[in-house]
C-alpha atoms as a PDB file:
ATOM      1  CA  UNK A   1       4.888  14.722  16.633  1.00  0.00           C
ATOM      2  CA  UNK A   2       8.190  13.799  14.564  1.00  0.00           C
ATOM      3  CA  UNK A   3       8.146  10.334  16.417  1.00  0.00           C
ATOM      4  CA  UNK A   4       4.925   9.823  14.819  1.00  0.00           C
ATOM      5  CA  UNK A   5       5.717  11.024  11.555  1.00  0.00           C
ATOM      6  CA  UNK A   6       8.679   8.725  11.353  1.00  0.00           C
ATOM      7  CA  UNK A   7       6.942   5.834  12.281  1.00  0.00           C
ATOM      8  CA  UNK A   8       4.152   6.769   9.285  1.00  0.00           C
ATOM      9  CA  UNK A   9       7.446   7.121   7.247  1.00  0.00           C
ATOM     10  CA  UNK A  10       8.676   3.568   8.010  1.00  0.00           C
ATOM     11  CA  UNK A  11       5.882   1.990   8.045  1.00  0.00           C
ATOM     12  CA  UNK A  12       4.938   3.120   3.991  1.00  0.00           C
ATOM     13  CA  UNK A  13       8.301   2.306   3.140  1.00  0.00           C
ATOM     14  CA  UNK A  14       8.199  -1.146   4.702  1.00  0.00           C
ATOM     15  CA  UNK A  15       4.684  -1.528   3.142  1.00  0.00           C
ATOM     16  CA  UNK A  16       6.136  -0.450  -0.428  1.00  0.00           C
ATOM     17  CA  UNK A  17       8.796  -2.456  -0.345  1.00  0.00           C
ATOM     18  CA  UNK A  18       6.701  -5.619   0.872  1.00  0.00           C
ATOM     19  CA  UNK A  19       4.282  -4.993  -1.858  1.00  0.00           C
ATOM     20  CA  UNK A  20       6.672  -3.641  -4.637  1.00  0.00           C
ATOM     21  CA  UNK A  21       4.753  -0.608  -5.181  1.00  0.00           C
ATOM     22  CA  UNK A  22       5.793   2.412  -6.920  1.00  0.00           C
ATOM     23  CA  UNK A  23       5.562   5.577  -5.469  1.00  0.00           C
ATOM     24  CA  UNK A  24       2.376   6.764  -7.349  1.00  0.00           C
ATOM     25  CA  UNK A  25       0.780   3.522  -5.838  1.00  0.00           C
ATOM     26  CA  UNK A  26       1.990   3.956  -2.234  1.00  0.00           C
ATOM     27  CA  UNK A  27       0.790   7.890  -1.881  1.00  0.00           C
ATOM     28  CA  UNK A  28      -2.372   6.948  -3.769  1.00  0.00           C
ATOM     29  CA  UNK A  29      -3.241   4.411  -0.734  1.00  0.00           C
ATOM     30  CA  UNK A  30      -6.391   5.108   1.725  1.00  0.00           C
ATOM     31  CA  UNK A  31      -6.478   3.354   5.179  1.00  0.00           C
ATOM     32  CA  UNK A  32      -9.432   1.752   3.469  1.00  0.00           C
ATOM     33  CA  UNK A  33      -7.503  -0.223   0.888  1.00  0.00           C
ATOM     34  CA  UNK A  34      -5.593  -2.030   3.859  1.00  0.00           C
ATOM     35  CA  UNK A  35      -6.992  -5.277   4.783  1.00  0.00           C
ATOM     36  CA  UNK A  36      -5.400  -7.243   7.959  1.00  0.00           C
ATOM     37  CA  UNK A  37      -5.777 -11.069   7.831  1.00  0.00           C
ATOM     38  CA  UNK A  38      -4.522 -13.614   9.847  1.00  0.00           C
ATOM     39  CA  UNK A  39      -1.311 -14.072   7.263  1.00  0.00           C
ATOM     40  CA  UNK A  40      -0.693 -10.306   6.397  1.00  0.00           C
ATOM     41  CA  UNK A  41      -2.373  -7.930   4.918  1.00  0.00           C
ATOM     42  CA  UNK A  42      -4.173  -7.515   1.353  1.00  0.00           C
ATOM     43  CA  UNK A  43      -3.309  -4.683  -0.433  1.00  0.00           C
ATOM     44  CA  UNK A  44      -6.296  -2.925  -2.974  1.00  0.00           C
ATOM     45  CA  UNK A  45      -4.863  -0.963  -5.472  1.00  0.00           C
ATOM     46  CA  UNK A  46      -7.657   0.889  -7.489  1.00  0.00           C
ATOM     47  CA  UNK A  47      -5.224   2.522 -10.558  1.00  0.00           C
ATOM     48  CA  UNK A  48      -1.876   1.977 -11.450  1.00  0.00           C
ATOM     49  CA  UNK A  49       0.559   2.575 -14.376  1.00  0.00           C
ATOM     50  CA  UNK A  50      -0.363  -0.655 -16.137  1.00  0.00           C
ATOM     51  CA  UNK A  51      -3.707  -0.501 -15.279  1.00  0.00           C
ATOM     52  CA  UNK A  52      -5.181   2.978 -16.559  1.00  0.00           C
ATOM     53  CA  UNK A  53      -8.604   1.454 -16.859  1.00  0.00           C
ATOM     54  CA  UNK A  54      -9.003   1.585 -13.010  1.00  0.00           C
ATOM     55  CA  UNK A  55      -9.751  -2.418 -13.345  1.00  0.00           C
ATOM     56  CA  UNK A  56      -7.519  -2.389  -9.564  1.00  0.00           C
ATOM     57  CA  UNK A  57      -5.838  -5.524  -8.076  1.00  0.00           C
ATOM     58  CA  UNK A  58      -5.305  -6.652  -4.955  1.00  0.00           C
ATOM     59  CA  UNK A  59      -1.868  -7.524  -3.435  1.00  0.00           C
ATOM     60  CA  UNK A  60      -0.958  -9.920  -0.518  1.00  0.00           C
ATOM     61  CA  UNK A  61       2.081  -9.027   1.342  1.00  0.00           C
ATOM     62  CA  UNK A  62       2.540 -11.907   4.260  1.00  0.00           C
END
């Protein structure tokens, strides 16, 4: 179970990083807002600090 959990743990802070997220972004992240394509991934963000009408953005992290 802790092998798991520090794989989860990596993996967010690789994906934060990647994506230059803050950390109210990161947690606020469903598997649904993940979308693999063939160069990376795309990133939906529905709310953020600069965006308190809930307009979202998406982010590509290769």
């Amino acid at each position: 179970m802790h092998c798991t959990k520090g794989i989860r743990d990596r993996a967010l802070l690789l994906l934060g990083f990647a994506a230059a997220l803050r950390r109210s972004e990161l947690v606020a992240l469903n598997v649904e807002d993940l979308q693999f394509v063939r160069e990376g991934m795309i990133v939906c963000l529905r709310r953020s600090k600069t965006d308190p009408e809930a307009v979202g953005r998406k982010i590509a992290v290769p």
